[in-house]
Protein backbone atom coordinates (compact mmCIF):
# COMPACT_ATOMS: atom_id res chain seq x y z
CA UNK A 1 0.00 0.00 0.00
CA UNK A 2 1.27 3.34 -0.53
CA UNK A 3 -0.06 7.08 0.06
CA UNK A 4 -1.67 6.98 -2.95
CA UNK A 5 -4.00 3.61 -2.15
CA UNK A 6 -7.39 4.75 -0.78
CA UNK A 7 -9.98 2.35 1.54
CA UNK A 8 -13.62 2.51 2.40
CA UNK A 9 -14.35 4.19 5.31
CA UNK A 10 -17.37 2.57 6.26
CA UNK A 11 -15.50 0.24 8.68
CA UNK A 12 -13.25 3.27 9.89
CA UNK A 13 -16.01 5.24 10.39
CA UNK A 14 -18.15 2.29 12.54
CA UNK A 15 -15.04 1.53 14.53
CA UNK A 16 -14.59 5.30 15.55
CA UNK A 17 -17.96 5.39 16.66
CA UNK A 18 -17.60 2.59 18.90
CA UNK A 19 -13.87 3.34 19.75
CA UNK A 20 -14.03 2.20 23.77
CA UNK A 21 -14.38 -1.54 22.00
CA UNK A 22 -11.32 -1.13 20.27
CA UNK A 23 -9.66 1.11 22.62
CA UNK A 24 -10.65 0.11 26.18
CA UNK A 25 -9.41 2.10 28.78
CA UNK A 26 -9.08 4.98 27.51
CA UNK A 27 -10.23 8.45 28.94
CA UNK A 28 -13.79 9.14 27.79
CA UNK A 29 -12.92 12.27 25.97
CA UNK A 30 -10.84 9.96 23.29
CA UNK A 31 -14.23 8.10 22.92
CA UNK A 32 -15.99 11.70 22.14
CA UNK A 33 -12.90 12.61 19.64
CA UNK A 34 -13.47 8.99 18.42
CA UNK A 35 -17.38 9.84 17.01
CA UNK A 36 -16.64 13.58 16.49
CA UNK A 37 -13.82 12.29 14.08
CA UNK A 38 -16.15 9.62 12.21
CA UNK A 39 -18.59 12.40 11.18
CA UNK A 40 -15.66 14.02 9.64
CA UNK A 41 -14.76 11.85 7.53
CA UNK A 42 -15.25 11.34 3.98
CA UNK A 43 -18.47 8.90 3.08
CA UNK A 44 -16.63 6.86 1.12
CA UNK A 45 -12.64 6.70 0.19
CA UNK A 46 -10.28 7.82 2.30
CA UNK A 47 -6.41 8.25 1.88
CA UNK A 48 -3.75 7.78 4.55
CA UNK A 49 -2.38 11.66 4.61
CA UNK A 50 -6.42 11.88 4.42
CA UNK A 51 -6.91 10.45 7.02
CA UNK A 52 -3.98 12.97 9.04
CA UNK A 53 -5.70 15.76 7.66
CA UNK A 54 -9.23 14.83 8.78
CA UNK A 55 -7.94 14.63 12.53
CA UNK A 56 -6.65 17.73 11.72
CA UNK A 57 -9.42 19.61 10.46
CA UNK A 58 -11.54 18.11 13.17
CA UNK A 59 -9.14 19.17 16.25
CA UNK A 60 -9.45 22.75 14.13
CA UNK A 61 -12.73 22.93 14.50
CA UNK A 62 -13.25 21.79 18.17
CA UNK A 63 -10.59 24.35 19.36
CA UNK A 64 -12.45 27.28 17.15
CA UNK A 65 -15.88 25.88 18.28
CA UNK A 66 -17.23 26.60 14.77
CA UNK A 67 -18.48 23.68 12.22
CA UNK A 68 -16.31 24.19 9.28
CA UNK A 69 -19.50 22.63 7.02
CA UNK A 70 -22.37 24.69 8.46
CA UNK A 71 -20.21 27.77 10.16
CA UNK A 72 -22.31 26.80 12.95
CA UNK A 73 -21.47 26.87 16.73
CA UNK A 74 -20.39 23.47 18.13
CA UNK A 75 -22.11 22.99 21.47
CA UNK A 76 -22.88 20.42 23.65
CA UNK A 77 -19.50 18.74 24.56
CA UNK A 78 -16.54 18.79 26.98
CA UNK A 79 -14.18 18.63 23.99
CA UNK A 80 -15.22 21.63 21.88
CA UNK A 81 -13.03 24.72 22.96
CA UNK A 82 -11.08 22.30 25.63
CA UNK A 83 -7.85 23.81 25.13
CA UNK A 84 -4.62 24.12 23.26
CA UNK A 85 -3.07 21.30 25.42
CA UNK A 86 -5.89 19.01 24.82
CA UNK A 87 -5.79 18.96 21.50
CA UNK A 88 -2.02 18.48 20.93
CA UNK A 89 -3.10 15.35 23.49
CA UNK A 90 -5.36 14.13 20.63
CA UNK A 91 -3.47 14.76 17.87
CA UNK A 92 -0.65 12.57 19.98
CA UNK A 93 -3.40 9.67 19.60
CA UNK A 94 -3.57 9.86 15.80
CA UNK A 95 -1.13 6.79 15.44
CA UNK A 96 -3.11 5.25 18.35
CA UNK A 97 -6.36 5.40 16.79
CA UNK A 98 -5.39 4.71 13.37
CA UNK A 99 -4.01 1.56 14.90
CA UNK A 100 -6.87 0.34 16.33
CA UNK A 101 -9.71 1.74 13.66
CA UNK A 102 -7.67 1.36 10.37
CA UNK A 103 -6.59 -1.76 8.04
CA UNK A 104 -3.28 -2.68 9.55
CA UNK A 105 -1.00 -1.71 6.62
CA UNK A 106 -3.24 1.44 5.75
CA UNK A 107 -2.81 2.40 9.69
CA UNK A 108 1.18 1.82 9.53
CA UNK A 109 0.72 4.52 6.34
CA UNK A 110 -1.28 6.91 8.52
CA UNK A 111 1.33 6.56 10.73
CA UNK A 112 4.46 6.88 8.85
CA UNK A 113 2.93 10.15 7.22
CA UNK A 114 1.90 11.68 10.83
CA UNK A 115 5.82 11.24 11.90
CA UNK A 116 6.98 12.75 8.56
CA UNK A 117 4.80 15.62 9.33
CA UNK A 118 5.84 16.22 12.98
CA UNK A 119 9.53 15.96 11.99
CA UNK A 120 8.91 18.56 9.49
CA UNK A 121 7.07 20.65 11.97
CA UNK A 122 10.28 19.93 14.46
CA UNK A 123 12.67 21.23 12.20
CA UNK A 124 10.94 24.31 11.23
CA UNK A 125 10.63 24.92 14.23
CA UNK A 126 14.37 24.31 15.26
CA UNK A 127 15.77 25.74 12.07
C-alpha cells in the first residue's frame, strides 16, 4: 500500500464510533474525539495523509468551536473549545487510533505520514 491507495471508510467510520471496543481504557474524551472524528470523515474513500488531515481539520474545529460545514457553533460537549493542550493530546493519539480503527497496513501509512509531518514541523521549528 502506498499514500496513494485509498480504503472505504465505512469500517473506519463504525469503529470510531464505537472506539471504547477497540480502545478500552481509555479516557472518555478519546471516545468523544473517536465519534466527532467519524462524522468528519469522507463517506466513502479515504487516503492515509487523508486520514492525518481529517484529525486535523476536526481538532481545528473543536478548538475554534465553529463547524467548518455549516459555520455553525459546536455545542454540547466537553471537547469543543477544551484547550490548546488538549488537542495536541489528541493529535498525539492519531497513530493510536489509526491503529486500532484502520486496516493494519493502511494504519502503519497513517502513521508513517503523521511522523513525517511532525519531523517537518520539528525542524521548522528548530531551524
Amino acid at each position: 500500500m502506498s499514500l496513494d491507495d485509498a480504503i472505504q471508510t465505512s469500517s473506519i467510520i463504525d469503529k470510531l464510533n464505537n472506539l471504547k471496543k477497540y480502545m478500552p481504557n481509555e479516557d472518555e474524551t478519546v471516545y468523544h474525539f473517536g465519534a466527532f472524528l467519524a462524522n468528519r470523515l469522507p463517506p466513502r474513500r479515504i487516503y492515509p495523509h487523508g486520514f492525518n488531515n481529517a484529525v486535523e481539520l476536526a481538532l481545528l474545529e473543536l478548538e475554534s468551536g465553529v463547524d467548518r460545514r455549516t459555520g455553525e457553533s459546536l455545542v454540547g460537549s466537553a471537547i469543543v473549545c477544551a484547550g490548546s493542550q488538549f488537542y495536541e493530546i489528541m493529535r498525539m493519539c492519531t497513530p493510536d487510533i489509526a491503529q486500532a480503527v484502520c486496516p493494519e497496513e493502511f494504519a502503519r501509512e497513517v502513521i508513517d505520514f503523521y511522523h513525517k509531518v511532525n519531523a517537518s514541523l520539528r525542524e521548522g521549528q528548530n531551524g
